[in-house]
PDB file of N, CA and C in Angstrom:
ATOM      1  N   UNK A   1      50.874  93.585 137.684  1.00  0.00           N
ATOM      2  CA  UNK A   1      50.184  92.342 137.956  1.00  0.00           C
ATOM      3  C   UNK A   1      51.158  91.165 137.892  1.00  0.00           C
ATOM      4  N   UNK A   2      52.156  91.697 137.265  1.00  0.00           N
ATOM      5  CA  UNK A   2      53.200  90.335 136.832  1.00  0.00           C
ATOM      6  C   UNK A   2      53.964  89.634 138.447  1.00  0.00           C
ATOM      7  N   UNK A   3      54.101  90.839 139.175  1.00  0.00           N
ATOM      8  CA  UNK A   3      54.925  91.340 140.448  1.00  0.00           C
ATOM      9  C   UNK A   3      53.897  90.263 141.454  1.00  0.00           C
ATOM     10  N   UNK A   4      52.753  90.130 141.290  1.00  0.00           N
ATOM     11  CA  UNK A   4      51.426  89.732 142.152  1.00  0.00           C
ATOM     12  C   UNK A   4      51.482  88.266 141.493  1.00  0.00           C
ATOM     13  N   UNK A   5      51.429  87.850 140.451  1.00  0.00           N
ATOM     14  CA  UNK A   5      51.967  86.674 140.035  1.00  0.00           C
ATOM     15  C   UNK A   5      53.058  85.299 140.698  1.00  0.00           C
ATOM     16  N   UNK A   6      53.740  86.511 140.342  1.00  0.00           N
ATOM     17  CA  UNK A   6      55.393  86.083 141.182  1.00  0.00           C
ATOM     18  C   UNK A   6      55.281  85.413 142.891  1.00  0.00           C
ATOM     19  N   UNK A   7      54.627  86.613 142.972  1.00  0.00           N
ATOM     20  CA  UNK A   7      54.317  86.283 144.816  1.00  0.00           C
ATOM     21  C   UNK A   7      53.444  85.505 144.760  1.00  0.00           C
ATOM     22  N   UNK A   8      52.325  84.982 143.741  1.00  0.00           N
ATOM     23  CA  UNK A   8      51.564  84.393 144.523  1.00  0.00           C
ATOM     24  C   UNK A   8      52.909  82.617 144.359  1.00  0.00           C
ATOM     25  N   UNK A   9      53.142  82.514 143.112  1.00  0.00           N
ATOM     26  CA  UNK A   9      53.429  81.574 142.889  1.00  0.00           C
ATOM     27  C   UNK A   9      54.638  81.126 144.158  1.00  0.00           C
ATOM     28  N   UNK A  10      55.242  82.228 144.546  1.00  0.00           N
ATOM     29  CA  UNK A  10      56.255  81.985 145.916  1.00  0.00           C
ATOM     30  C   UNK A  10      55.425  81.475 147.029  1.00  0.00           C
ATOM     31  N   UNK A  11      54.363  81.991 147.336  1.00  0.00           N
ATOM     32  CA  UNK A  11      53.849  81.378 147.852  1.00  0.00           C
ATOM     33  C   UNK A  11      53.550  80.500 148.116  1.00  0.00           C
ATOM     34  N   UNK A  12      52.891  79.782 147.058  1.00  0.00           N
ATOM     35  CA  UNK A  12      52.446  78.679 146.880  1.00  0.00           C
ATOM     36  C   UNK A  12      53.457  77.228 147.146  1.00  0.00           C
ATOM     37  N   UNK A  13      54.573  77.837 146.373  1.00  0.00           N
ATOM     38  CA  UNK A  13      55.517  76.909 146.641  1.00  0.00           C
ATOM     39  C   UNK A  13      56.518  76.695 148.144  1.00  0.00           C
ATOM     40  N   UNK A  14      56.337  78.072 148.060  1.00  0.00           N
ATOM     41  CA  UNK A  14      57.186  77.769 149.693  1.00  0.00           C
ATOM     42  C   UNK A  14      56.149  77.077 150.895  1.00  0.00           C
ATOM     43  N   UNK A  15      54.503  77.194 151.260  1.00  0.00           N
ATOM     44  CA  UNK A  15      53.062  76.685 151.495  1.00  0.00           C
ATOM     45  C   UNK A  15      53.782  75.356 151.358  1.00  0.00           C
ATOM     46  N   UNK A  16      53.825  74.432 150.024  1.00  0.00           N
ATOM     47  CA  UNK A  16      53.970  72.985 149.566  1.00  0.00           C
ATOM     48  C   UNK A  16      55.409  72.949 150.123  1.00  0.00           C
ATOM     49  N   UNK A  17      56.225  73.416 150.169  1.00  0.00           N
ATOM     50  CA  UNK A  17      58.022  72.885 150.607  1.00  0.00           C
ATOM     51  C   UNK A  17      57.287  72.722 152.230  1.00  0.00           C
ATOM     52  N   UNK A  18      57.094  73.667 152.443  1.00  0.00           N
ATOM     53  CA  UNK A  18      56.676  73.786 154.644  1.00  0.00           C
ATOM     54  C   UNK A  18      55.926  72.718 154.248  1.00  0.00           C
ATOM     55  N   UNK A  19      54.744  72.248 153.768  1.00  0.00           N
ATOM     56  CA  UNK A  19      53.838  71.307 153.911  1.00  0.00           C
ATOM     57  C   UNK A  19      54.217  69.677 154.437  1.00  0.00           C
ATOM     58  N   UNK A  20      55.258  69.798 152.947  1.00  0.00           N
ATOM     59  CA  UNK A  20      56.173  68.430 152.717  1.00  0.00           C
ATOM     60  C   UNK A  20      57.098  68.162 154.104  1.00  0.00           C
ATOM     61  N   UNK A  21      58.108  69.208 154.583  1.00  0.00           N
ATOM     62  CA  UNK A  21      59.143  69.095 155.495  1.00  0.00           C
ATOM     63  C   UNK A  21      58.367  69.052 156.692  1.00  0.00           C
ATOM     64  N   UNK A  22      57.210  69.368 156.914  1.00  0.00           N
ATOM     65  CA  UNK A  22      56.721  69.220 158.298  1.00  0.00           C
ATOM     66  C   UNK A  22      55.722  68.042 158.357  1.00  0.00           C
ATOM     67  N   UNK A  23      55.055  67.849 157.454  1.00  0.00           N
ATOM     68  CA  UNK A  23      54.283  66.242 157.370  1.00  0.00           C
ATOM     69  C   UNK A  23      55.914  65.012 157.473  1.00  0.00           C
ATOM     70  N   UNK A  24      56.563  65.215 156.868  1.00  0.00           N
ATOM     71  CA  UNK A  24      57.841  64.391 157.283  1.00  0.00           C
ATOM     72  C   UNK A  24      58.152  64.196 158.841  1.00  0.00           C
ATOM     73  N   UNK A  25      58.017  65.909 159.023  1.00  0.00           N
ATOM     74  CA  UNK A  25      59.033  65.405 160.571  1.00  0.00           C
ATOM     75  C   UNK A  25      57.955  65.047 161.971  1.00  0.00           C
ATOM     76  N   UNK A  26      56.378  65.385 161.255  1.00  0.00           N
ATOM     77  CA  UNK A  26      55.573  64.911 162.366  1.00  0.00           C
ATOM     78  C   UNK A  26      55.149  63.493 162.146  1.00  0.00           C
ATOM     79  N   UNK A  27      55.531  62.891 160.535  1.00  0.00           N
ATOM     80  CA  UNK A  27      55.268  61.547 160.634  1.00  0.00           C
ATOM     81  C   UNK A  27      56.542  60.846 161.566  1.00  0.00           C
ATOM     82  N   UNK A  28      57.549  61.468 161.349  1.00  0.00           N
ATOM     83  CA  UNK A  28      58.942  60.307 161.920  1.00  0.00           C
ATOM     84  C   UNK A  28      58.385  60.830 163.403  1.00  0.00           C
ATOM     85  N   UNK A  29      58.172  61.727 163.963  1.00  0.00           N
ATOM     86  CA  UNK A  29      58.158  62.474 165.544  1.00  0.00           C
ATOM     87  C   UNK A  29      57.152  62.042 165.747  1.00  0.00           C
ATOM     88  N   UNK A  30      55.987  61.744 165.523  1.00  0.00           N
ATOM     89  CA  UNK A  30      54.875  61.034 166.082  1.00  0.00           C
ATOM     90  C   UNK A  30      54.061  59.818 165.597  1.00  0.00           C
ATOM     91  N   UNK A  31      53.086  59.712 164.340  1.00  0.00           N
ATOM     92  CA  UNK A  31      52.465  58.726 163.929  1.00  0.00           C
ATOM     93  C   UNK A  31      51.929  59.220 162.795  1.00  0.00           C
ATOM     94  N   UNK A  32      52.131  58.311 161.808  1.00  0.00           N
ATOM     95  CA  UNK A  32      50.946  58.309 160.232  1.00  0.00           C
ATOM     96  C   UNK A  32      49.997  59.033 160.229  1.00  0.00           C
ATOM     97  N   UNK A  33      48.820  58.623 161.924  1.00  0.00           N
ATOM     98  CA  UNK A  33      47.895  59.421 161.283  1.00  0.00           C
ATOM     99  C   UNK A  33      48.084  60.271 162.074  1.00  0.00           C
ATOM    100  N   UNK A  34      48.719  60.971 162.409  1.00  0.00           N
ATOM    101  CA  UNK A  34      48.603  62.582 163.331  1.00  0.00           C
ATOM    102  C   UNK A  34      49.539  63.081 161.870  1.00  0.00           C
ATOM    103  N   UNK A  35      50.154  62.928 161.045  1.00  0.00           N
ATOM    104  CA  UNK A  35      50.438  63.049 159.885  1.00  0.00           C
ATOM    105  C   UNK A  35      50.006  63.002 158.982  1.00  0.00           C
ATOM    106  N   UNK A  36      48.928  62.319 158.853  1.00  0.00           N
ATOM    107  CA  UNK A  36      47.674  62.743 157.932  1.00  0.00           C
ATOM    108  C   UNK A  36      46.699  63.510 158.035  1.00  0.00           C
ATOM    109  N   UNK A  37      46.935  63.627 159.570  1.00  0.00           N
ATOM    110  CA  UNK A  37      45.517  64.337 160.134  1.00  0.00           C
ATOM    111  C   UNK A  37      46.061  66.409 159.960  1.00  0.00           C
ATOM    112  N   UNK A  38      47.441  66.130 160.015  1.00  0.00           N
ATOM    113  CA  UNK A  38      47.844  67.378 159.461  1.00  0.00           C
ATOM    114  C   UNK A  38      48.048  67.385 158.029  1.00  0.00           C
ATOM    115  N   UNK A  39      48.561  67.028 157.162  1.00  0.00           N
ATOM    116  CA  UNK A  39      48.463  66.895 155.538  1.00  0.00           C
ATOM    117  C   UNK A  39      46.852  66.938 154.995  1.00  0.00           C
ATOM    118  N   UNK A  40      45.838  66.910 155.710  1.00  0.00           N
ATOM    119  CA  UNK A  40      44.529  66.981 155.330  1.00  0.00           C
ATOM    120  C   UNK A  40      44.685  68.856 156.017  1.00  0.00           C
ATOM    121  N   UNK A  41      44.854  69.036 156.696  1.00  0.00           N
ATOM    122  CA  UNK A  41      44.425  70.741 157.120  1.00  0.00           C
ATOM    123  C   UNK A  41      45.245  71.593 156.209  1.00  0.00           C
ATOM    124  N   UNK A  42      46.799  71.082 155.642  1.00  0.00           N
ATOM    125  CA  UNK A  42      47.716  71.793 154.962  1.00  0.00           C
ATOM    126  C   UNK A  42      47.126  71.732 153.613  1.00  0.00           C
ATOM    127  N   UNK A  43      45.938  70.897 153.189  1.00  0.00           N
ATOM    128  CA  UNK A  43      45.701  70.639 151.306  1.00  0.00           C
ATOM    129  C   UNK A  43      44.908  71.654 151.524  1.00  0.00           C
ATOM    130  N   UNK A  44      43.666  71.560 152.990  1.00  0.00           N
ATOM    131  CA  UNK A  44      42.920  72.431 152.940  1.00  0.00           C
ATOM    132  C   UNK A  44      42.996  74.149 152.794  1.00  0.00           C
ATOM    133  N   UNK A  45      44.420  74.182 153.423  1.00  0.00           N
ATOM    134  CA  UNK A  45      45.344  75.567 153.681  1.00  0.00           C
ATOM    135  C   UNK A  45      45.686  75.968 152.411  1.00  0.00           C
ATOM    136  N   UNK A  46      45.970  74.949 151.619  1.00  0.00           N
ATOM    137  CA  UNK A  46      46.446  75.231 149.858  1.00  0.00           C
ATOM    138  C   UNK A  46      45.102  76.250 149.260  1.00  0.00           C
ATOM    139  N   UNK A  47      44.480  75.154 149.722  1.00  0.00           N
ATOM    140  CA  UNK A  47      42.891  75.466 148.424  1.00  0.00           C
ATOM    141  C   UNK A  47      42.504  77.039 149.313  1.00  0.00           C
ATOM    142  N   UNK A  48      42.834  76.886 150.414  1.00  0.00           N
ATOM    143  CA  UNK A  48      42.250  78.341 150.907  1.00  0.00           C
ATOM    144  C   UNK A  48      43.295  79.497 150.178  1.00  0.00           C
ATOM    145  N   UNK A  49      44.388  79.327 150.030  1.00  0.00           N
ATOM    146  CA  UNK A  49      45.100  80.709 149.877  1.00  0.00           C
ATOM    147  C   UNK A  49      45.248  80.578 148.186  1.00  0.00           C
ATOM    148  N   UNK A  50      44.779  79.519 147.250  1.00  0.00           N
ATOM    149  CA  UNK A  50      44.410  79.780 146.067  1.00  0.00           C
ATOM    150  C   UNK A  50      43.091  80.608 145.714  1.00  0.00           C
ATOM    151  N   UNK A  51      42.087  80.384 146.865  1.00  0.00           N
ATOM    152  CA  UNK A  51      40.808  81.181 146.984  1.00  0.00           C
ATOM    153  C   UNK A  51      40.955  82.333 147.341  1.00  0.00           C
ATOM    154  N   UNK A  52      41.794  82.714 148.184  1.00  0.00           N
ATOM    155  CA  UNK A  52      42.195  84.251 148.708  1.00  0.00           C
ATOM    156  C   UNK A  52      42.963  84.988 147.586  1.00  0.00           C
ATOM    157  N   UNK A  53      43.771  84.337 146.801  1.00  0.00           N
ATOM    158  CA  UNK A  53      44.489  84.532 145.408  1.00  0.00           C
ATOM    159  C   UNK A  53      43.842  85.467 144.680  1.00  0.00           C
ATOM    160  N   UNK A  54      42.606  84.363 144.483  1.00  0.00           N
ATOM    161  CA  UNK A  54      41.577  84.947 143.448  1.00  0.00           C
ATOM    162  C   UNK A  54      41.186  85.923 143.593  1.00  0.00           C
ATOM    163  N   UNK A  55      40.477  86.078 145.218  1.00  0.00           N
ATOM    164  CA  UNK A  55      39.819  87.531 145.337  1.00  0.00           C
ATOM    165  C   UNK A  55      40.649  88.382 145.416  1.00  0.00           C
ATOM    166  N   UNK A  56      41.747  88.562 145.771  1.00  0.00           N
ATOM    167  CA  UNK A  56      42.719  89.628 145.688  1.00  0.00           C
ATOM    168  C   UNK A  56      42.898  89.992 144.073  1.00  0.00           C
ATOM    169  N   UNK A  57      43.414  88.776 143.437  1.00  0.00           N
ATOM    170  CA  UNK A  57      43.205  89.300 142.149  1.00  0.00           C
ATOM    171  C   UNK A  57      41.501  90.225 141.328  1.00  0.00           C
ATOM    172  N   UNK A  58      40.578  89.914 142.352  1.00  0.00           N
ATOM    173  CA  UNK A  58      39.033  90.841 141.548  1.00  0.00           C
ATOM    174  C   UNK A  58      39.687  91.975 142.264  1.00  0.00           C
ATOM    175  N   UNK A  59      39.886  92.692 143.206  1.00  0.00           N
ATOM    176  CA  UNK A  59      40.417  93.470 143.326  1.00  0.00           C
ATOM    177  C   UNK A  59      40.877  94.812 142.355  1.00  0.00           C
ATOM    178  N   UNK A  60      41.959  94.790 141.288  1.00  0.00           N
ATOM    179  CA  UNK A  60      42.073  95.121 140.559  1.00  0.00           C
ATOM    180  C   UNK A  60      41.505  95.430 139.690  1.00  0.00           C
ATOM    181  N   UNK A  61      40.242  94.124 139.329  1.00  0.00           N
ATOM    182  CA  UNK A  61      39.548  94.612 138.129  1.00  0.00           C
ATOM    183  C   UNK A  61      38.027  95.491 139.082  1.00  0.00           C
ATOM    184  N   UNK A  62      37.996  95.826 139.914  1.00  0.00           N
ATOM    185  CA  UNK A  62      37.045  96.770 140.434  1.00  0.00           C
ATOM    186  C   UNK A  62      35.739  96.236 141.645  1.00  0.00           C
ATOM    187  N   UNK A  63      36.034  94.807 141.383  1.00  0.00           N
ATOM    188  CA  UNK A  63      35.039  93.584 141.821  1.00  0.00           C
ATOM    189  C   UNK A  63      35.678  93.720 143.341  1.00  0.00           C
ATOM    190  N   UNK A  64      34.977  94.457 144.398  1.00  0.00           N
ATOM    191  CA  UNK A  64      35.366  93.884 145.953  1.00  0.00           C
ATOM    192  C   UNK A  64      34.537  93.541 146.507  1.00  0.00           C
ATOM    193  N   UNK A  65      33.741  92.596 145.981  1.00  0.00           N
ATOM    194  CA  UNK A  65      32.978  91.740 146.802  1.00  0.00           C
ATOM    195  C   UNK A  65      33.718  90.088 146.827  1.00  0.00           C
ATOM    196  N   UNK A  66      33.890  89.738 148.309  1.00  0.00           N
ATOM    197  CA  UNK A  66      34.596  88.436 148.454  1.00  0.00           C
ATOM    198  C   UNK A  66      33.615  87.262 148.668  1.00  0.00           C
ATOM    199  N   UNK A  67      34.489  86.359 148.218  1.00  0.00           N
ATOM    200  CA  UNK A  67      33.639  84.520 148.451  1.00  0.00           C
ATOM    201  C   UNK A  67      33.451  84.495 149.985  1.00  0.00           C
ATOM    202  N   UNK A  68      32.249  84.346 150.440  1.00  0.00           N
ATOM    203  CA  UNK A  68      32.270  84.182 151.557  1.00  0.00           C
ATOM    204  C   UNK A  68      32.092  81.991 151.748  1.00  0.00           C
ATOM    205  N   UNK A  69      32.544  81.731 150.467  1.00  0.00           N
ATOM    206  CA  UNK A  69      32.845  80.134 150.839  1.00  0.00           C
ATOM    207  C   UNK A  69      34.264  79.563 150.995  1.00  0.00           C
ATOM    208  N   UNK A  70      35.174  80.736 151.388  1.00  0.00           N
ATOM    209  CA  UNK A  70      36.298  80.268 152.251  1.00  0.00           C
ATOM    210  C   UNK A  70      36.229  79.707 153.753  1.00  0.00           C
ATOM    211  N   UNK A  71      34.976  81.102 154.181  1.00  0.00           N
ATOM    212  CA  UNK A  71      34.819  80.780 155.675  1.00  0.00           C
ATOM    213  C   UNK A  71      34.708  79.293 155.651  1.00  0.00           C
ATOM    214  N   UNK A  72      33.884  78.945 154.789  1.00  0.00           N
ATOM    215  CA  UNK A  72      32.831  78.025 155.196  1.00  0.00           C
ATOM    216  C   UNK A  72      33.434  76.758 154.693  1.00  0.00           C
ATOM    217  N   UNK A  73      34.890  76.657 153.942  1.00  0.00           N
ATOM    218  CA  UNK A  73      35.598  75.791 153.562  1.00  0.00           C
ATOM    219  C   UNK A  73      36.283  75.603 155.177  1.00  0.00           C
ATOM    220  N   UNK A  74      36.555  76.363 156.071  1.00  0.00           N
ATOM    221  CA  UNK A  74      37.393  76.247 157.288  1.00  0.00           C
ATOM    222  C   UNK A  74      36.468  75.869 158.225  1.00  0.00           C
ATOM    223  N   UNK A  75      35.282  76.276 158.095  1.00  0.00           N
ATOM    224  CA  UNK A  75      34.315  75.324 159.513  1.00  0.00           C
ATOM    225  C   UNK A  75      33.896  74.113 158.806  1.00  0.00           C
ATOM    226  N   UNK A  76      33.927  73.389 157.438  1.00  0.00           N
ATOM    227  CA  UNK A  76      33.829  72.250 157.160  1.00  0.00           C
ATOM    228  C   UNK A  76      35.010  71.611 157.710  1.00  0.00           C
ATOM    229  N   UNK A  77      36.578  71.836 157.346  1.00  0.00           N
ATOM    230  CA  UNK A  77      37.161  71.480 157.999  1.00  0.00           C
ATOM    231  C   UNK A  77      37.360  70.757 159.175  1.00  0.00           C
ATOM    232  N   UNK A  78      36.758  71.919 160.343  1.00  0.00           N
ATOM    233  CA  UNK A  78      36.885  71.649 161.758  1.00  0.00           C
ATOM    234  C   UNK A  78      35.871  70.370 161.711  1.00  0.00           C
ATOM    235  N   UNK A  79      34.678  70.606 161.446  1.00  0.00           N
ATOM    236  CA  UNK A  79      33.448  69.994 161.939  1.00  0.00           C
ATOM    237  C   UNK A  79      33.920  68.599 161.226  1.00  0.00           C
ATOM    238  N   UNK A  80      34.291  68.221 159.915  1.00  0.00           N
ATOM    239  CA  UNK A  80      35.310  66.956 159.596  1.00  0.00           C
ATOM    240  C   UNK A  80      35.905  66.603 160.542  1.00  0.00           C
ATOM    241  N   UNK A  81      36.634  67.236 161.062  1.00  0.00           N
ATOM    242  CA  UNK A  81      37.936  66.504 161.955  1.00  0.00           C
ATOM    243  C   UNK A  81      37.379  66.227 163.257  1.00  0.00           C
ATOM    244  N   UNK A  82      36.162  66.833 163.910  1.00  0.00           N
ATOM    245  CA  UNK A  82      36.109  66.801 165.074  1.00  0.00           C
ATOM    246  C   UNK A  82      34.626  65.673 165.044  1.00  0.00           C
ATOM    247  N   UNK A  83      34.578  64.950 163.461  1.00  0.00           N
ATOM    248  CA  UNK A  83      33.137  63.965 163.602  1.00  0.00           C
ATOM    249  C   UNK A  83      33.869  62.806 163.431  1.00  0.00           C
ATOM    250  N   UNK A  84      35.224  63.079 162.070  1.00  0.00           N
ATOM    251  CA  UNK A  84      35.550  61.526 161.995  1.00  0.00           C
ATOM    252  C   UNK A  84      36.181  60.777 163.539  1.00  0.00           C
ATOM    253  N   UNK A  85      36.792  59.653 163.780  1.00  0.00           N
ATOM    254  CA  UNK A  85      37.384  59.367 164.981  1.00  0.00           C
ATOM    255  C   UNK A  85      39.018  59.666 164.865  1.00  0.00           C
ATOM    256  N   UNK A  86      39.433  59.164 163.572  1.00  0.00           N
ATOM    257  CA  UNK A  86      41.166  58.990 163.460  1.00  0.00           C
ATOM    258  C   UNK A  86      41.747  60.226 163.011  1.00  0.00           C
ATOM    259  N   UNK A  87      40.550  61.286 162.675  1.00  0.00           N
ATOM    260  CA  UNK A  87      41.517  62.960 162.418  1.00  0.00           C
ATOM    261  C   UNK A  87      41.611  63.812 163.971  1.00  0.00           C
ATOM    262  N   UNK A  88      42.498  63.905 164.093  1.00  0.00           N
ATOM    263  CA  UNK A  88      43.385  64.810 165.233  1.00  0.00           C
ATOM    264  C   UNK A  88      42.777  66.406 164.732  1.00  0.00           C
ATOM    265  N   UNK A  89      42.317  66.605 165.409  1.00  0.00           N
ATOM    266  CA  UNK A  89      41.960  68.266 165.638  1.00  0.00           C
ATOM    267  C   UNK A  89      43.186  69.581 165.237  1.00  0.00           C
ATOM    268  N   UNK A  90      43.873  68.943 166.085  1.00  0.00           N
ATOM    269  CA  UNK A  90      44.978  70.375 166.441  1.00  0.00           C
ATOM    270  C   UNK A  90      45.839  69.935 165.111  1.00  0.00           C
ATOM    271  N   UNK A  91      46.581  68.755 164.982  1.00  0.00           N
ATOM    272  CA  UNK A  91      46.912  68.414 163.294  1.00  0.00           C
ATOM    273  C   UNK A  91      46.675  68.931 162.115  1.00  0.00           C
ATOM    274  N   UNK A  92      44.945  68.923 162.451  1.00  0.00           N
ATOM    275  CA  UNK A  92      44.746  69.566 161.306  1.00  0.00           C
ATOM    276  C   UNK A  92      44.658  71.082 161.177  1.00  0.00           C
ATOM    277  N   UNK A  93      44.116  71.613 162.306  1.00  0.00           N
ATOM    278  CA  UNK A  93      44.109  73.152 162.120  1.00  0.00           C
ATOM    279  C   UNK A  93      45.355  73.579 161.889  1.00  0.00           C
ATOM    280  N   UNK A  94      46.648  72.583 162.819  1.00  0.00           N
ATOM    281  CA  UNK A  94      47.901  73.512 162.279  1.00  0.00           C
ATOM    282  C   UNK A  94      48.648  73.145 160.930  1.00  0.00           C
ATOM    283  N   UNK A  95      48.202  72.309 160.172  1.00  0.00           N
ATOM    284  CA  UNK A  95      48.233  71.625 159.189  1.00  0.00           C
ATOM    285  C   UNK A  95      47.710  73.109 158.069  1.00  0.00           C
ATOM    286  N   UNK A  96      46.845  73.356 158.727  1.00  0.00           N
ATOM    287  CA  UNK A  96      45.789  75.136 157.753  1.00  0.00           C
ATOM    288  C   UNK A  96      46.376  76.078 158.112  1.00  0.00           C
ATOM    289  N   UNK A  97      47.320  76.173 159.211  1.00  0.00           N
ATOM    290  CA  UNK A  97      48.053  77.408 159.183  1.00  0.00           C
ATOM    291  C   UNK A  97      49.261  77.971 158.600  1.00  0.00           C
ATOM    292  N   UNK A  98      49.507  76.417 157.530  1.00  0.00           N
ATOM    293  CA  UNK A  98      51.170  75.946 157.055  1.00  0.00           C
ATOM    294  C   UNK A  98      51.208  77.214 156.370  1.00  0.00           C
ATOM    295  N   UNK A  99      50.256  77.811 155.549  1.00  0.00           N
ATOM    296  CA  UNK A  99      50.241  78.875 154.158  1.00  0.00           C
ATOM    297  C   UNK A  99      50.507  80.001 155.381  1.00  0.00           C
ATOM    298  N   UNK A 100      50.243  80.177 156.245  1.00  0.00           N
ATOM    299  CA  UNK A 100      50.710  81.405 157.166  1.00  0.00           C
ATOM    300  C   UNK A 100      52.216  81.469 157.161  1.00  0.00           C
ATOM    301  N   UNK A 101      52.778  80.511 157.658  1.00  0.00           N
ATOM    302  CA  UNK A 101      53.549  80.332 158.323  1.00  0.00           C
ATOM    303  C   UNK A 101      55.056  80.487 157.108  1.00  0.00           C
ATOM    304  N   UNK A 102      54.090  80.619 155.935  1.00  0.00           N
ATOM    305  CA  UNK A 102      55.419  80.474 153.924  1.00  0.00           C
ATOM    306  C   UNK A 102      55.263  81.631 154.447  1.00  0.00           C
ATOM    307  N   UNK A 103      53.741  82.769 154.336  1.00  0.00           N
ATOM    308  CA  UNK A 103      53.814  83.994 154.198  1.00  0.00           C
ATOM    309  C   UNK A 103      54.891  84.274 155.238  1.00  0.00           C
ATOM    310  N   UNK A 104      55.220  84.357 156.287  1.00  0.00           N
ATOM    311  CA  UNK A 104      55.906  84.933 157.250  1.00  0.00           C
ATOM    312  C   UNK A 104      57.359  84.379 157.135  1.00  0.00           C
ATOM    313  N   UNK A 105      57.440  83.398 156.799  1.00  0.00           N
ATOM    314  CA  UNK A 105      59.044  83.325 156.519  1.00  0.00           C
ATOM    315  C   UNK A 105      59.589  83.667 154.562  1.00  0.00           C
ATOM    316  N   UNK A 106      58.900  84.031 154.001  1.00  0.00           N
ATOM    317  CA  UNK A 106      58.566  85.172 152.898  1.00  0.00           C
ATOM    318  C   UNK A 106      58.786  86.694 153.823  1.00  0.00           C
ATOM    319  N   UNK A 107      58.270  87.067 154.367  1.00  0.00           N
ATOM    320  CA  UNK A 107      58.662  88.463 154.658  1.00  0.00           C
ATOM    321  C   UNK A 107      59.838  88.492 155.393  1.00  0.00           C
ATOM    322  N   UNK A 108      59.877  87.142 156.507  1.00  0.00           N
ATOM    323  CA  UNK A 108      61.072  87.313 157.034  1.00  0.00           C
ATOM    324  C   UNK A 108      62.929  87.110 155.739  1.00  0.00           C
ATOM    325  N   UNK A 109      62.571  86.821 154.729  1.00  0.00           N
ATOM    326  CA  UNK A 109      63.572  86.662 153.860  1.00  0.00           C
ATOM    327  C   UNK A 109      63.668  88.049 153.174  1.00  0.00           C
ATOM    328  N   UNK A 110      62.532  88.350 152.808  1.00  0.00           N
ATOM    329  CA  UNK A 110      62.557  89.552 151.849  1.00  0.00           C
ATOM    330  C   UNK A 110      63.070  90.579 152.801  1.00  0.00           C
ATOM    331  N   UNK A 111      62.866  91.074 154.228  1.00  0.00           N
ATOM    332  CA  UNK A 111      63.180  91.786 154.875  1.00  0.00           C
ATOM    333  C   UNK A 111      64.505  91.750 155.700  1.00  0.00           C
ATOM    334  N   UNK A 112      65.230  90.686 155.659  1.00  0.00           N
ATOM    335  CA  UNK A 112      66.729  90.678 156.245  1.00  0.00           C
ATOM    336  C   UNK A 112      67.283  90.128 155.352  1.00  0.00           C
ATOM    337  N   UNK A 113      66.962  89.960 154.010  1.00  0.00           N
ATOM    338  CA  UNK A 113      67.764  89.419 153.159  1.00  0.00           C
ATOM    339  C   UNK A 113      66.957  90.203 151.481  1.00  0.00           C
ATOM    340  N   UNK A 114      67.488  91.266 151.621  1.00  0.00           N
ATOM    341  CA  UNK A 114      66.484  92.120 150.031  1.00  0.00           C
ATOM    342  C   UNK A 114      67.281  91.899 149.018  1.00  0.00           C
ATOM    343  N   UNK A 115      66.213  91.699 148.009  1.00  0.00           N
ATOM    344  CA  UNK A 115      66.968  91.391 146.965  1.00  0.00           C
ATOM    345  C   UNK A 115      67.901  92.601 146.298  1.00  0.00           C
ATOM    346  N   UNK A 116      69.498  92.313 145.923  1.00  0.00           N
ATOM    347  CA  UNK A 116      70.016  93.084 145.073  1.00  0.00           C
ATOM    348  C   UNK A 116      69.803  93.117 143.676  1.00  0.00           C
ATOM    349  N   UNK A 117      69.503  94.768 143.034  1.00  0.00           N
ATOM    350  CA  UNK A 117      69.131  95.134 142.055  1.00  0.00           C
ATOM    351  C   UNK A 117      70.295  95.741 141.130  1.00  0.00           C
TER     352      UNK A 117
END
């Protein structure tokens, strides 16, 4: 469990480093709020893969029944962004895909670059 720990916390942090470096370069590359309008989908992206955390962690203890109020954290989302006027749509969804995007450059490290033991 310690091993599941580890990863999540890599996660998490590499999620917040991508978060930070890309709300930067879409605020200087475009505007504040298409930069906010993504930093609102990336907090949302946080809270989702702390929720996915969890259930992975019931897992273990025998519990596989999942929150089905993740879904429903991601169509609040949309339906937010697509009522207020100044949140950008696509900002924000790709703003929620930031936690994808740690996981995959996480495997891409661990897998062309393994750790020596």
């Amino acid at each position: 469990m310690q091993e599941y720990y580890q990863l999540q916390q890599i996660l998490l942090l590499g999620t917040l480093s991508l978060t930070g470096l890309i709300f930067i370069s879409v605020w200087l590359s475009y505007s504040l709020n298409t930069a906010i309008s993504y930093l609102l989908g990336a907090c949302v992206g946080l809270i989702y893969l702390k929720m996915l955390a969890k259930d992975v962690a019931k897992i273990k203890s025998g519990k596989k029944r999942f929150s089905p109020t993740r879904l429903a954290l991601v169509a609040a989302l949309i339906i937010f962004a697509t009522q207020w006027q100044d949140i950008k749509i696509v900002p924000v969804f790709l703003g929620f895909m930031t936690y994808k995007a740690a996981i995959i450059v996480y495997v891409l490290q661990t897998t062309l670059m393994p750790a020596q033991k």
